[in-house]
Each structure stands twice: as structure tokens, then as C-alpha cells.
N, C-alpha and C. Protein backbone atom coordinates (compact mmCIF):
# COMPACT_ATOMS: atom_id res chain seq x y z
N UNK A 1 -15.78 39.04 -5.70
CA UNK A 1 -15.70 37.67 -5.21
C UNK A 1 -15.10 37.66 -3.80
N UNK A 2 -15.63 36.78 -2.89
CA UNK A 2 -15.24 36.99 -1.35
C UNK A 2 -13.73 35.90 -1.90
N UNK A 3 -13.00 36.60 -0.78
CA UNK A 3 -11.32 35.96 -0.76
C UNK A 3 -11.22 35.35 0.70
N UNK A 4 -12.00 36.09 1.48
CA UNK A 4 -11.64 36.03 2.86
C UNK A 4 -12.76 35.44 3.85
N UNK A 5 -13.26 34.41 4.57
CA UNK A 5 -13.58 33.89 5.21
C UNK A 5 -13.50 33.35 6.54
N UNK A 6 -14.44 34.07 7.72
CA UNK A 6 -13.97 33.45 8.90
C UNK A 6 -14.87 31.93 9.25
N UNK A 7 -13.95 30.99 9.72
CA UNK A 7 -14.36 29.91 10.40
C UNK A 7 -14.79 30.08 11.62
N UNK A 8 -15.98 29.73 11.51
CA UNK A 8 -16.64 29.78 12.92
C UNK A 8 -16.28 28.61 13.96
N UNK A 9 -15.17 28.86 14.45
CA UNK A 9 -14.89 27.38 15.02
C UNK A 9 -13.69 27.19 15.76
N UNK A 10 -13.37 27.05 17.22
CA UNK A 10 -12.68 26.92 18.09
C UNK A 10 -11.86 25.35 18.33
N UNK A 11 -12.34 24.79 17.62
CA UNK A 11 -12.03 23.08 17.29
C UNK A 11 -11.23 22.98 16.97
N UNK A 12 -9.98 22.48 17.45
CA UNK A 12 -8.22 22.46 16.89
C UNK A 12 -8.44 21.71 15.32
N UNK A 13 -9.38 19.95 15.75
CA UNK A 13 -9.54 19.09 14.80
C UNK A 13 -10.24 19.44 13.78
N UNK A 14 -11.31 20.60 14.04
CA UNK A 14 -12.28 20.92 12.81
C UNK A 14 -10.98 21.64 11.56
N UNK A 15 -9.97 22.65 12.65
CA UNK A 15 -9.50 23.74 11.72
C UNK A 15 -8.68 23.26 11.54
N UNK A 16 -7.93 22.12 11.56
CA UNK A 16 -7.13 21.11 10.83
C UNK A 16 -7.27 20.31 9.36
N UNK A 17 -8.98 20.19 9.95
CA UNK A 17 -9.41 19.80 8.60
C UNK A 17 -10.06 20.19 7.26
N UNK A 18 -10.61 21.78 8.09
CA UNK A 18 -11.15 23.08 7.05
C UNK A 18 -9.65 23.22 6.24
N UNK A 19 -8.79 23.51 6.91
CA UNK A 19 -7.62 24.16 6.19
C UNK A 19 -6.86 23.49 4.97
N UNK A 20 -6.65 21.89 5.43
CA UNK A 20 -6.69 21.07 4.67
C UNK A 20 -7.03 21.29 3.05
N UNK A 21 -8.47 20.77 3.46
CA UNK A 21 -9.54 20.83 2.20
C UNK A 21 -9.85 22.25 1.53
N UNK A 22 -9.70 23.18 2.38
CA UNK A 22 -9.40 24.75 1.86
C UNK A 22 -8.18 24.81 1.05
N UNK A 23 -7.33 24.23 1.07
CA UNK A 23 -6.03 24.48 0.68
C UNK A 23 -5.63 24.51 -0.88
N UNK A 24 -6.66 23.82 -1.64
CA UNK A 24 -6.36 24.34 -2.93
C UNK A 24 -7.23 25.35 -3.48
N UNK A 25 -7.95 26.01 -2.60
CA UNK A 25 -8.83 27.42 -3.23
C UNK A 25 -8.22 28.21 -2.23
N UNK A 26 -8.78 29.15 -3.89
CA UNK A 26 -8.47 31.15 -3.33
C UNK A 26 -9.48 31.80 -2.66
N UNK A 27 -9.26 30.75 -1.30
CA UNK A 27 -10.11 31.50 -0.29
C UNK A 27 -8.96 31.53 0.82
N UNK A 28 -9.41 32.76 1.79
CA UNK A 28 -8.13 32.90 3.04
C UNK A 28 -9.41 32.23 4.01
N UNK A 29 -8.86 31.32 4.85
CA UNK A 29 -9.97 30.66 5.62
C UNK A 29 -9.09 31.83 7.05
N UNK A 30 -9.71 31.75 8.27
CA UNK A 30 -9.60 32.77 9.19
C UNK A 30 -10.27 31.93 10.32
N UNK A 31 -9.67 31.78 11.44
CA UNK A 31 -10.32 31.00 12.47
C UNK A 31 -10.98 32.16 13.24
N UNK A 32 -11.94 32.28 14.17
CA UNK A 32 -12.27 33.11 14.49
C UNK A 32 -11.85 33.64 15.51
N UNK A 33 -10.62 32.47 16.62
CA UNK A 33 -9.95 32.55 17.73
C UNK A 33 -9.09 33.64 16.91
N UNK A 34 -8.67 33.81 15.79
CA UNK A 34 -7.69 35.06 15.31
C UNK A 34 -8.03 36.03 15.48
N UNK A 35 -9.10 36.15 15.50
CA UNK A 35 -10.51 37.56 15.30
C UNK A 35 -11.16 37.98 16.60
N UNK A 36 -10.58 37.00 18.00
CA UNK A 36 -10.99 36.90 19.22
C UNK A 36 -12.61 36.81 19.34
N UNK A 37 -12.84 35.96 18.06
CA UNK A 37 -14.38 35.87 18.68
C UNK A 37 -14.76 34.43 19.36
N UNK A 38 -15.87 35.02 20.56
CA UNK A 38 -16.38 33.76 21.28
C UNK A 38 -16.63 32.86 20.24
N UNK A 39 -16.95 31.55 21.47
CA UNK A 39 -17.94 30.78 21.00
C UNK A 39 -19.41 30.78 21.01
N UNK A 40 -19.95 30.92 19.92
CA UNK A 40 -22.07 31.23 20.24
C UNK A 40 -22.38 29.90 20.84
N UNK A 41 -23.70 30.45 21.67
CA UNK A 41 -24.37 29.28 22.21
C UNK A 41 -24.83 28.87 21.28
N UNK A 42 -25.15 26.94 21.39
CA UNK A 42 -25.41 26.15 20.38
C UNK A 42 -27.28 25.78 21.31
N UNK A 43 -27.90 26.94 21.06
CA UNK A 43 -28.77 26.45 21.74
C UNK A 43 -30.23 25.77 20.76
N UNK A 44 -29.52 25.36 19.42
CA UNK A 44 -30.71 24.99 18.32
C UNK A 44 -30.73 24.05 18.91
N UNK A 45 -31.93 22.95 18.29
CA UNK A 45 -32.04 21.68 18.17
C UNK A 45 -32.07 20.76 16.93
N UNK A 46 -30.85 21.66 16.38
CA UNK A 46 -30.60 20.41 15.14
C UNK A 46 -29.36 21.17 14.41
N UNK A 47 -28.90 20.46 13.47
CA UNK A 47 -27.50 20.64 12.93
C UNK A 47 -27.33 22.44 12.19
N UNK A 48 -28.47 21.86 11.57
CA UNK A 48 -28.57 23.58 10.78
C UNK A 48 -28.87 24.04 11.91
N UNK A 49 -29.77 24.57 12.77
CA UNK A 49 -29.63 25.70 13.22
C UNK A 49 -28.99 25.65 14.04
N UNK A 50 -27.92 25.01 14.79
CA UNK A 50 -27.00 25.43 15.31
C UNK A 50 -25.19 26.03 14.38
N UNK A 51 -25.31 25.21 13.32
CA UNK A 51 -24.69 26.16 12.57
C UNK A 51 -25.23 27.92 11.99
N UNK A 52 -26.16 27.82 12.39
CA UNK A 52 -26.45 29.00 11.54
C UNK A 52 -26.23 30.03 12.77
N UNK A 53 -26.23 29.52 14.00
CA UNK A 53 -26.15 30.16 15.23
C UNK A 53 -24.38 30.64 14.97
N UNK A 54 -24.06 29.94 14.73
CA UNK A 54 -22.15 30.01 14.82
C UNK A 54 -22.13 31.15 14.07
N UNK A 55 -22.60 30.68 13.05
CA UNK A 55 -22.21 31.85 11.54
C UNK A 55 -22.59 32.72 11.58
N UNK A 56 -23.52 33.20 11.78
CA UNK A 56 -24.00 34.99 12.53
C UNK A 56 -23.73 35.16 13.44
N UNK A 57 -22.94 34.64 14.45
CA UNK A 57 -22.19 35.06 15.35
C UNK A 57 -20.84 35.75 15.12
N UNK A 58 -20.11 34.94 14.53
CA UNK A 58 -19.22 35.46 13.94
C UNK A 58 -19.23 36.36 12.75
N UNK A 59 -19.98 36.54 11.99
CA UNK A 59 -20.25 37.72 11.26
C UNK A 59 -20.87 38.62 11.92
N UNK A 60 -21.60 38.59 12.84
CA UNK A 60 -22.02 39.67 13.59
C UNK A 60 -20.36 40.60 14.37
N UNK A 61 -19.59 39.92 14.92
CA UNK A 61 -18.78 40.21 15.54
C UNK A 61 -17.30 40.50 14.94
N UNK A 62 -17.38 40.16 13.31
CA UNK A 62 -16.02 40.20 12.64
C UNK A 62 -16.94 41.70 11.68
N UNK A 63 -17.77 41.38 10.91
CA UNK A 63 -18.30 41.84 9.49
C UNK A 63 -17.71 41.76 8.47
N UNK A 64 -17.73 40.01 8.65
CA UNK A 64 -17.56 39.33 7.36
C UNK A 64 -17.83 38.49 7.36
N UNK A 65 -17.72 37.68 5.82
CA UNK A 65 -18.69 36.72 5.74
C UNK A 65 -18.16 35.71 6.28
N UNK A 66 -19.26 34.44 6.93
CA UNK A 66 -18.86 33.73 8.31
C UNK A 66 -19.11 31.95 7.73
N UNK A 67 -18.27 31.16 7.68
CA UNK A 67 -18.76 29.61 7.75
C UNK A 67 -18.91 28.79 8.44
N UNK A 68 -19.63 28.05 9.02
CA UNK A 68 -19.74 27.32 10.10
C UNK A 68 -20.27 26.00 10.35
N UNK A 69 -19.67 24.89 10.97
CA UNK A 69 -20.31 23.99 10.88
C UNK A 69 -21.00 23.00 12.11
N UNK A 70 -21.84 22.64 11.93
CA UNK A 70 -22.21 22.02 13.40
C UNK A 70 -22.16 20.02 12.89
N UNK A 71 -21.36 19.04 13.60
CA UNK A 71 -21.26 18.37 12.86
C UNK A 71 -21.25 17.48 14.50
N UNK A 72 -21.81 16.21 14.37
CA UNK A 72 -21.59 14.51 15.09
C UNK A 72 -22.00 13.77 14.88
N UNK A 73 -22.08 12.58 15.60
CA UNK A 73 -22.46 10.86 15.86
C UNK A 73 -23.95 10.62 16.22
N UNK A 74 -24.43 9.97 15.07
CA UNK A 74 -26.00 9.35 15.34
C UNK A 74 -25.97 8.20 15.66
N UNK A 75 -26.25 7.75 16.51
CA UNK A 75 -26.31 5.70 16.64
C UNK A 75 -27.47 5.21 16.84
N UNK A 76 -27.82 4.92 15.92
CA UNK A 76 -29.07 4.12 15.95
C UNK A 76 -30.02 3.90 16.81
N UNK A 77 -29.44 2.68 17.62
CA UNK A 77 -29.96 2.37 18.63
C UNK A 77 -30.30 3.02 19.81
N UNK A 78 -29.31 4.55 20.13
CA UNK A 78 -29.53 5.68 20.98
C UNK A 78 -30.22 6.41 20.54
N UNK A 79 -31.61 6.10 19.39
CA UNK A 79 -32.07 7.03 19.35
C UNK A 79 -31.50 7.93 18.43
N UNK A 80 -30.74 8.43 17.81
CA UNK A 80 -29.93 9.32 17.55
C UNK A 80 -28.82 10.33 17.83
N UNK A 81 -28.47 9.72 19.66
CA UNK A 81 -27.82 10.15 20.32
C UNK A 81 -25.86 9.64 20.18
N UNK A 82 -25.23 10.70 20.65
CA UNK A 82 -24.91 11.73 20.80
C UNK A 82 -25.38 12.89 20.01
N UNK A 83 -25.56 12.84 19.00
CA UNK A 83 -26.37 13.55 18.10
C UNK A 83 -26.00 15.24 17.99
N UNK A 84 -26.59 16.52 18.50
CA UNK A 84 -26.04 17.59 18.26
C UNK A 84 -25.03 18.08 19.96
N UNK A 85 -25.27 17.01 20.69
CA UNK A 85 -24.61 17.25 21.92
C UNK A 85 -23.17 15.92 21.97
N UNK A 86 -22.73 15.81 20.82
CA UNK A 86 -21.35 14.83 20.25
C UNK A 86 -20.52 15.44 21.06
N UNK A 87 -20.26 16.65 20.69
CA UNK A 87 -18.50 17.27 21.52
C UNK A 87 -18.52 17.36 23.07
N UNK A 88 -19.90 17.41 23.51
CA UNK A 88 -20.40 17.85 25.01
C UNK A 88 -21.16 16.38 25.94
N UNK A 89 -20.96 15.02 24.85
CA UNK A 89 -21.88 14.50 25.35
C UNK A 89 -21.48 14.15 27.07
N UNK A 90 -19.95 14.07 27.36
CA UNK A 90 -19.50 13.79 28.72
C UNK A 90 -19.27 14.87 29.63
N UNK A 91 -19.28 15.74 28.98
CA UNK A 91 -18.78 17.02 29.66
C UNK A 91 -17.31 17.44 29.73
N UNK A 92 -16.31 16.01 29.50
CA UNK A 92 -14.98 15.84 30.12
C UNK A 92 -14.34 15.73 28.66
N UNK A 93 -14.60 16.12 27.34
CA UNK A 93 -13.55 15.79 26.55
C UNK A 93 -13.77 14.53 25.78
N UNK A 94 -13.26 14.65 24.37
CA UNK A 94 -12.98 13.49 23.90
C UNK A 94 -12.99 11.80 24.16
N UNK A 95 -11.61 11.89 25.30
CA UNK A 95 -11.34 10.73 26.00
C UNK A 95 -12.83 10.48 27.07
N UNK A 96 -13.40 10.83 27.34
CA UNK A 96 -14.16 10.49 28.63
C UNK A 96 -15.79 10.41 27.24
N UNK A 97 -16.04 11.38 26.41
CA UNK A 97 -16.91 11.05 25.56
C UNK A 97 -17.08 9.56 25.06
N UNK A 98 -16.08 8.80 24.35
CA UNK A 98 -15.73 7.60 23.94
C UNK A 98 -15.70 6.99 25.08
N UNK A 99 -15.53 6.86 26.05
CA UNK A 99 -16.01 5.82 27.24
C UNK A 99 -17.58 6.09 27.58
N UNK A 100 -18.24 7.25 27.27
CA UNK A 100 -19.35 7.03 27.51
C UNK A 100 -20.41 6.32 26.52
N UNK A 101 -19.72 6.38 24.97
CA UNK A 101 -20.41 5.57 24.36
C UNK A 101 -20.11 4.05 24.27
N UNK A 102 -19.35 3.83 24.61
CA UNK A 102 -18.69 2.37 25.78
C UNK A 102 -19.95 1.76 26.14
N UNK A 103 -20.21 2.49 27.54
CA UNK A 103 -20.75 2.41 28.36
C UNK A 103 -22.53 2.23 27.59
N UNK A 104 -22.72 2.88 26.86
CA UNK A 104 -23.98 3.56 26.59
C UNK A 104 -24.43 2.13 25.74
N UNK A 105 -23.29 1.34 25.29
CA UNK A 105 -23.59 0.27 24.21
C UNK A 105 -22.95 -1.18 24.72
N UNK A 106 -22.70 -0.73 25.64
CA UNK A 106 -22.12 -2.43 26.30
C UNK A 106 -23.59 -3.31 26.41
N UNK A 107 -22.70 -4.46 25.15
CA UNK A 107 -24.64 -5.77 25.34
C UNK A 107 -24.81 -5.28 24.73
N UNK A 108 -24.81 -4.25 23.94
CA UNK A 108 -25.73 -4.29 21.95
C UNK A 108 -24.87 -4.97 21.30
N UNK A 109 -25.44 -6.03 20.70
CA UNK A 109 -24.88 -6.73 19.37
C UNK A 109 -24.04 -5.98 18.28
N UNK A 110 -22.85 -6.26 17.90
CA UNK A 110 -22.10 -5.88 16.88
C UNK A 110 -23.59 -5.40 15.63
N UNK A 111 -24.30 -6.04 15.18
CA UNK A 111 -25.04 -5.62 14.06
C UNK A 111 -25.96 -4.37 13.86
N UNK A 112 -26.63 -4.30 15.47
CA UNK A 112 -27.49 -3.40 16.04
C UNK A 112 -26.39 -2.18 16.26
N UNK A 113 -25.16 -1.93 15.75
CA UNK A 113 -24.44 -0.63 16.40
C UNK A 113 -23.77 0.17 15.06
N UNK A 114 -25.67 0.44 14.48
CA UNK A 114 -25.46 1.16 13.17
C UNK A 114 -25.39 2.99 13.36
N UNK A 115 -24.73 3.45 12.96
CA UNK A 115 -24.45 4.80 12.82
C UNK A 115 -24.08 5.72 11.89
N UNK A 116 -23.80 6.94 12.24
CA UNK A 116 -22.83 7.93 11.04
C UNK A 116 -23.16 8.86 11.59
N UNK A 117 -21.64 9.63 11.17
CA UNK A 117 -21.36 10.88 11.09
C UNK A 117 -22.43 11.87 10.37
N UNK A 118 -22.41 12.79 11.07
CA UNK A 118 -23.50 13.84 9.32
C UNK A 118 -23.13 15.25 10.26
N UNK A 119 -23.02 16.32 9.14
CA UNK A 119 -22.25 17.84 8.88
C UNK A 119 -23.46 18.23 8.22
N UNK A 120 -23.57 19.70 8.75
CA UNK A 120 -24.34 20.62 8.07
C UNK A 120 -23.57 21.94 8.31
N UNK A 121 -22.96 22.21 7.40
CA UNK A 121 -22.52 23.48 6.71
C UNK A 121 -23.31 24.79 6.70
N UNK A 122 -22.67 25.95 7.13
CA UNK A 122 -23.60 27.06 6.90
C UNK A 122 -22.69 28.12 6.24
N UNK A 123 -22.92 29.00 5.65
CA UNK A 123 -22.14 29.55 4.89
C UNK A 123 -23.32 31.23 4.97
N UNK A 124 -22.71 32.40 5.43
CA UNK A 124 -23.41 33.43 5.68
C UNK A 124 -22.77 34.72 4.84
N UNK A 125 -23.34 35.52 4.09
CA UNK A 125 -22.45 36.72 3.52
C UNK A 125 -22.56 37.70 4.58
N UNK A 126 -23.36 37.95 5.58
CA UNK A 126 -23.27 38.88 6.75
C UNK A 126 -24.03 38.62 7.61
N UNK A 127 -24.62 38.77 8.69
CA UNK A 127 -24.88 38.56 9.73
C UNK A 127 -26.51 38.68 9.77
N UNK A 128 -27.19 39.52 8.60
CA UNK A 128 -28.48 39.37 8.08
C UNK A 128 -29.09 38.87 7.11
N UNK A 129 -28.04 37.67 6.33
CA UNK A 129 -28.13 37.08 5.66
C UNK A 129 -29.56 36.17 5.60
N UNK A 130 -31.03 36.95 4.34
CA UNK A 130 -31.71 36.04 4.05
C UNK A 130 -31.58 34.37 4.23
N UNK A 131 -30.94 34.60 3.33
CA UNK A 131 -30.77 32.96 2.51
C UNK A 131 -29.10 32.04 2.97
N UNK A 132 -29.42 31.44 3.98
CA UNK A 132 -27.84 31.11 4.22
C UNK A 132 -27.62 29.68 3.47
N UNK A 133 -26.32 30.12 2.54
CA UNK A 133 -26.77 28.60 2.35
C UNK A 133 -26.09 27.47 2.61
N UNK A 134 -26.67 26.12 2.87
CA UNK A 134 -26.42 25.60 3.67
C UNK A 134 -26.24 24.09 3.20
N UNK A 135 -24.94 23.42 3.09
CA UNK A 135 -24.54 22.17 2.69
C UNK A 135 -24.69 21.14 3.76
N UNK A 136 -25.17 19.75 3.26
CA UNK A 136 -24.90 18.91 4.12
C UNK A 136 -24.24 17.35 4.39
N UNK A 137 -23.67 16.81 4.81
CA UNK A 137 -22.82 15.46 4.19
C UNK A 137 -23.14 14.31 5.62
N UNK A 138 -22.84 13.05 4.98
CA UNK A 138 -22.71 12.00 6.10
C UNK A 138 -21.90 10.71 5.61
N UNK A 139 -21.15 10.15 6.71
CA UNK A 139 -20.70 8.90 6.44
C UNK A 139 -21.05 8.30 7.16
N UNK A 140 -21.43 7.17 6.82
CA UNK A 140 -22.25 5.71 7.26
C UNK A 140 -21.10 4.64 7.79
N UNK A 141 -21.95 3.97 8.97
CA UNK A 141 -20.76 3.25 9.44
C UNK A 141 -21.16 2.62 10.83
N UNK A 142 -20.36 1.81 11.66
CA UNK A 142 -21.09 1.64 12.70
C UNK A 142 -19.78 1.89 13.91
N UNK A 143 -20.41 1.33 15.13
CA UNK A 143 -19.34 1.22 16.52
C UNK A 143 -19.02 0.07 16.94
N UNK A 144 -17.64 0.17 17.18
CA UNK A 144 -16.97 -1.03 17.23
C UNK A 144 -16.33 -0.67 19.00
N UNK A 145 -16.25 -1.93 19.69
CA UNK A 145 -15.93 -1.96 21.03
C UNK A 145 -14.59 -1.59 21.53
N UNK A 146 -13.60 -1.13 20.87
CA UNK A 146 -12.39 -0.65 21.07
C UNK A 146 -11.93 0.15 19.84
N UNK A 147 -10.46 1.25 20.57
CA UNK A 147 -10.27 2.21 20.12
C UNK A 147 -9.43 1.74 19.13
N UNK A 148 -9.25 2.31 17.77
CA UNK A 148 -8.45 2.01 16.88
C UNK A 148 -7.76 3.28 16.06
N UNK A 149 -6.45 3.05 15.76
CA UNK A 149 -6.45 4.14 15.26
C UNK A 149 -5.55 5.50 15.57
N UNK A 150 -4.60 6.49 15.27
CA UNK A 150 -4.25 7.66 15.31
C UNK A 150 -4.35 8.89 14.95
N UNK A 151 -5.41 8.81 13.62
CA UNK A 151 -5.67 9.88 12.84
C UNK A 151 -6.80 10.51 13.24
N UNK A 152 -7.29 12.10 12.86
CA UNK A 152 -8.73 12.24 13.53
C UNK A 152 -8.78 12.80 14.52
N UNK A 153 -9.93 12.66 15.28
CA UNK A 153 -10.24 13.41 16.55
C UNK A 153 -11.30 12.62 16.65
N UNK A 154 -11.99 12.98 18.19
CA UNK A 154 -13.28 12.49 18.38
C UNK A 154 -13.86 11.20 18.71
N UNK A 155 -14.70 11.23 17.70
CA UNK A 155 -15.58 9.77 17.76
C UNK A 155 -14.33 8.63 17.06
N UNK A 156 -13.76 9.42 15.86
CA UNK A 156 -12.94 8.66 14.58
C UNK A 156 -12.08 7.06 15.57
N UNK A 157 -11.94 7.31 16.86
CA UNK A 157 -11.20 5.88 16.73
C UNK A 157 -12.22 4.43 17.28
N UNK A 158 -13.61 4.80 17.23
CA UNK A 158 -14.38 3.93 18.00
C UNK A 158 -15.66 3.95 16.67
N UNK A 159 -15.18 4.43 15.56
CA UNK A 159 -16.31 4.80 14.05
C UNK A 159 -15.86 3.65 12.56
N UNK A 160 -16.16 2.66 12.80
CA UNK A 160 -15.73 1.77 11.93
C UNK A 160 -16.32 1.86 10.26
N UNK A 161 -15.87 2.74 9.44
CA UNK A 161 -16.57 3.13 8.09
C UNK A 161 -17.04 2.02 7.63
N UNK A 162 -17.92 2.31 6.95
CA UNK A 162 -18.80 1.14 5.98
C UNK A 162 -18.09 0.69 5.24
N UNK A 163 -17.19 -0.49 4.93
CA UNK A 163 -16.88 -0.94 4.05
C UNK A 163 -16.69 -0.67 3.08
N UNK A 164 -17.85 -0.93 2.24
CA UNK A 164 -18.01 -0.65 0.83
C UNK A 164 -17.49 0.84 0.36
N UNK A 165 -17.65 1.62 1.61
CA UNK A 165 -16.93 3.10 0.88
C UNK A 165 -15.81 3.37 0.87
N UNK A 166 -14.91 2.32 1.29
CA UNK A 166 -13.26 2.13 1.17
C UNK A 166 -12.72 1.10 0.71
N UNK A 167 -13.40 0.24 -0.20
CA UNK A 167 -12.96 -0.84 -0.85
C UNK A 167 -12.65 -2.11 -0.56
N UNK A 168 -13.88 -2.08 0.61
CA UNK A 168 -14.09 -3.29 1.14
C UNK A 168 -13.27 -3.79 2.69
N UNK A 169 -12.87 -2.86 2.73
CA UNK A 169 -11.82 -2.49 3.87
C UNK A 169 -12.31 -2.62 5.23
N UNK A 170 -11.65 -3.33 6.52
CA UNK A 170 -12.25 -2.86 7.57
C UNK A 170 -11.20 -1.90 8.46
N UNK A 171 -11.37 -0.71 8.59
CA UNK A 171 -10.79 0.83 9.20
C UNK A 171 -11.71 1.77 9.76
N UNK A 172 -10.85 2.11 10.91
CA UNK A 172 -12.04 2.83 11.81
C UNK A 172 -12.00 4.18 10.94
N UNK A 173 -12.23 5.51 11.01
CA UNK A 173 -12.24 6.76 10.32
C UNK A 173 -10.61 7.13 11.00
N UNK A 174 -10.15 6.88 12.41
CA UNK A 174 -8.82 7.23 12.77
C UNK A 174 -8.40 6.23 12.23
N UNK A 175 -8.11 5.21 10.93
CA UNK A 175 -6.89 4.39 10.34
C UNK A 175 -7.53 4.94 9.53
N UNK A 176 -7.60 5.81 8.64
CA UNK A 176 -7.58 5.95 6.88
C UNK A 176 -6.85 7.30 6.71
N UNK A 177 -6.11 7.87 5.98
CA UNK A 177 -5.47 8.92 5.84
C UNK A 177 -6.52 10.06 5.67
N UNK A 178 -5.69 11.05 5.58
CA UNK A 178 -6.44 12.68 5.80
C UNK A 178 -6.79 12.69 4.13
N UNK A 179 -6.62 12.44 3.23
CA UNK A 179 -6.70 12.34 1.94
C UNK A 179 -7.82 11.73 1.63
N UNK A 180 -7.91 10.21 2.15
CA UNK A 180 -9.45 9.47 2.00
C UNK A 180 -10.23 10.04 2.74
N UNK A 181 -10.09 10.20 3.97
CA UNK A 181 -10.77 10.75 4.68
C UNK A 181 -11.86 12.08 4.41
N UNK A 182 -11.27 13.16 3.78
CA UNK A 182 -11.84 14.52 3.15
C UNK A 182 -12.60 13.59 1.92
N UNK A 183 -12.07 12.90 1.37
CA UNK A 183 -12.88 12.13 0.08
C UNK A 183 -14.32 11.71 0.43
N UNK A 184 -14.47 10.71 2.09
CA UNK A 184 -15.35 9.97 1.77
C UNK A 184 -16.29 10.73 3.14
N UNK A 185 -15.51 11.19 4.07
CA UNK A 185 -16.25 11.87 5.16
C UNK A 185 -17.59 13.00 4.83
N UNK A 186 -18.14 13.16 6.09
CA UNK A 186 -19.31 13.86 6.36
C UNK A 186 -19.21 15.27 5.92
N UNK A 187 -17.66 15.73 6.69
CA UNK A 187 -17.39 17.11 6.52
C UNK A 187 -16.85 17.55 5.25
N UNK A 188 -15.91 16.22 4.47
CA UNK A 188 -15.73 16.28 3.04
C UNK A 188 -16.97 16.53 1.79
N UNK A 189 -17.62 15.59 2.21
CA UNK A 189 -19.10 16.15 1.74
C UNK A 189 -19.61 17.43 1.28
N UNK A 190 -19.67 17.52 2.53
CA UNK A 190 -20.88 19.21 2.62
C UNK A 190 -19.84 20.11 2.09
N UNK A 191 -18.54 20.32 2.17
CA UNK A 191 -17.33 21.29 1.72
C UNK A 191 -17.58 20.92 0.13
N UNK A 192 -17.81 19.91 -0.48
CA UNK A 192 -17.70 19.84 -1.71
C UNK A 192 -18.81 20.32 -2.47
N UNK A 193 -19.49 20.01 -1.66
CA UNK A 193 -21.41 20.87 -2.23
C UNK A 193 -21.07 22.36 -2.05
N UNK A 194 -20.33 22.89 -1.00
CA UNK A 194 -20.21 23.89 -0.98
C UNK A 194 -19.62 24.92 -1.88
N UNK A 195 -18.31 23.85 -2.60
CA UNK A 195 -17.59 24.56 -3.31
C UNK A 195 -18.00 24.65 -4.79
N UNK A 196 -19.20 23.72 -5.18
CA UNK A 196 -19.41 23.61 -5.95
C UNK A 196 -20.89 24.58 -6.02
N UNK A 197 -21.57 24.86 -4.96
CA UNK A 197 -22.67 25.91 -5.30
C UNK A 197 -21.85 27.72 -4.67
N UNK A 198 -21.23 27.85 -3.81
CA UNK A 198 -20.67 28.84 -3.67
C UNK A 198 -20.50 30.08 -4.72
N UNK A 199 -20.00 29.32 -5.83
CA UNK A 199 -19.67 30.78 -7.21
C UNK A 199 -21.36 30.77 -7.50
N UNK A 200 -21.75 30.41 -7.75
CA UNK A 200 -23.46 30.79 -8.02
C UNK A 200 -24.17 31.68 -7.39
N UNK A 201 -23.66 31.04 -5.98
CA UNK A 201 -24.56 31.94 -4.99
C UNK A 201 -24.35 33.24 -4.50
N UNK A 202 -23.01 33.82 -4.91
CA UNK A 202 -22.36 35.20 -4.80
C UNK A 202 -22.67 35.80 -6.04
N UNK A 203 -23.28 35.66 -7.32
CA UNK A 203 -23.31 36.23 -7.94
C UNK A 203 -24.63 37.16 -8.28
């Protein structure tokens, strides 16, 4: 049974939240900045295969088995944009990202500023891994014109969750705790599919 796992992933906020949700399994999660491995180019055009790019990267460069996730913001009305270029869409970071979707939606109607998060998981036993397999999750929700919020990273203080999946509640993804959050999120998701097909798929 694998114990040991590197995270493919240089993301302070991702490995905040892998570790988290890792934290009640007997798995050793492993960032890959421990292991001094780069970052792979994300040169797919879509969620899976740019995770799958991560994850044989880092199994190529550790030789071991590698998880990885490629995860952002679809908005509707953009088309589907920020989409797999979320972390990069400004060039400048976080703070300057969220002003560009500001910008990108100033004059769309509150109703028209439908969105969500969505994660695709890759999970590799080595670096020639046939069959990678590959989880995927999303939370639904839309954009709201100001920042709200402390928790999170990212998009989370300008991502107003759907309602109905918090009990009717109105909270951006940065006001709900790290607890609901892994519950109802994108990346909570696909980790739970994961953990739940994982013993199968090693055997």
C-alpha cells in the first residue's frame, strides 16, 4: 500500500488545503518544493491534462507516486474564462487577478454572473502510468462586486456559494470555515472520490 505521496504543487493555499483534508489518512502527503522539484509547464488545454502534466512531472523527477491538481473559475458569461489560466489570468497575483475580473464584469447584471469553481485531480503510481486516475469536483456559485471575506485564497473572496449548498446562506467561499469549506468545495470533492476509489485502484 503506497504511504507516501508527492504533491505536485507549489501553491502555499493548495498545500494548506491538501494537508488539511489529508490529515486523517495514512498517507505522508510531500510537497514537491521538499523534493526541489520544478514547476511543469501547464501547457494542456484543459483541467485533466494539465494535471496529468504536473503528476508525471513530479514522478518523473522524485520516483514516486505523484498527485496533482489543476483547479479554477468558470464564469459564464466569459465564456468560461478565467478557466485553466485562473492563477495566471493577470500575470500580477491574486490581488491584481480579482481586479481583473472586476473589470472583466463591470455592467453584467448580478443574475448573468453565474459561475464555479471545478478541480480535476490526477493521481499517478509512476511516471508511465497507463491509467491515471483521475477525480473531479465543482462548486457552483456566482460573482459578486466586492471582496468579502478572510479565509481562502484566490478567487474565494469575490465567489459567492450557491446558497442552497450552505443552508440558505449568503457567504462568499472566503466567509465559510475550512471545515465547510473541504465539505462542499471543488477540491473537497474530487479528494473524496479519490479517497474513496484509491484502495481499489492499487490493488
Amino acid at each position: 500500500m503506497i504511504d507516501k505521496i508527492v504533491l505536485a504543487s507549489s501553491n502555499k493555499g493548495k498545500l494548506k488545503e491538501f494537508g488539511e483534508i489529508f490529515a486523517s489518512m495514512d498517507i505522508q502527503l510531500i510537497s514537491q518544493g521538499e523534493l526541489n522539484v520544478s514547476d511543469a509547464d501547464e501547457t494542456g488545454l484543459t483541467f485533466v491534462e494539465n494535471a496529468i502534466l504536473k503528476a508525471r512531472h513530479a514522478c518523473e523527477v522524485t520516483g514516486l507516486p505523484a498527485l496533482a491538481d489543476d483547479s479554477g473559475l468558470e464564469v459564464d458569461v466569459l465564456q468560461g474564462a478565467p478557466g485553466i489560466y485562473s492563477s495566471r489570468y493577470s500575470g500580477e497575483g491574486d490581488a491584481a487577478n480579482n481586479q481583473k475580473l472586476f473589470k472583466e464584469l463591470d455592467g453584467v447584471a448580478t443574475d448573468k454572473r453565474s459561475a464555479r469553481f471545478r478541480c480535476a485531480l490526477v493521481f499517478m503510481r509512476h511516471a508511465k502510468d497507463p491509467t491515471p486516475l483521475i477525480c473531479q469536483g465543482t462548486l457552483e456559485g456566482s460573482i459578486i462586486d466586492t471582496l468579502r471575506g478572510n479565509e481562502g485564497f484566490g478567487y474565494d473572496p469575490l465567489f459567492l456559494v450557491a446558497p442552497e449548498l450552505i443552508d440558505g446562506r449568503s457567504l462568499t467561499s472566503a466567509e465559510i470555515s475550512s471545515v465547510e469549506k473541504h465539505r462542499i468545495s471543488h477540491r473537497g470533492k474530487a479528494v473524496a472520490e479519490f479517497i474513496t476509489k484509491i484502495e481499489n485502484y492499487l490493488r
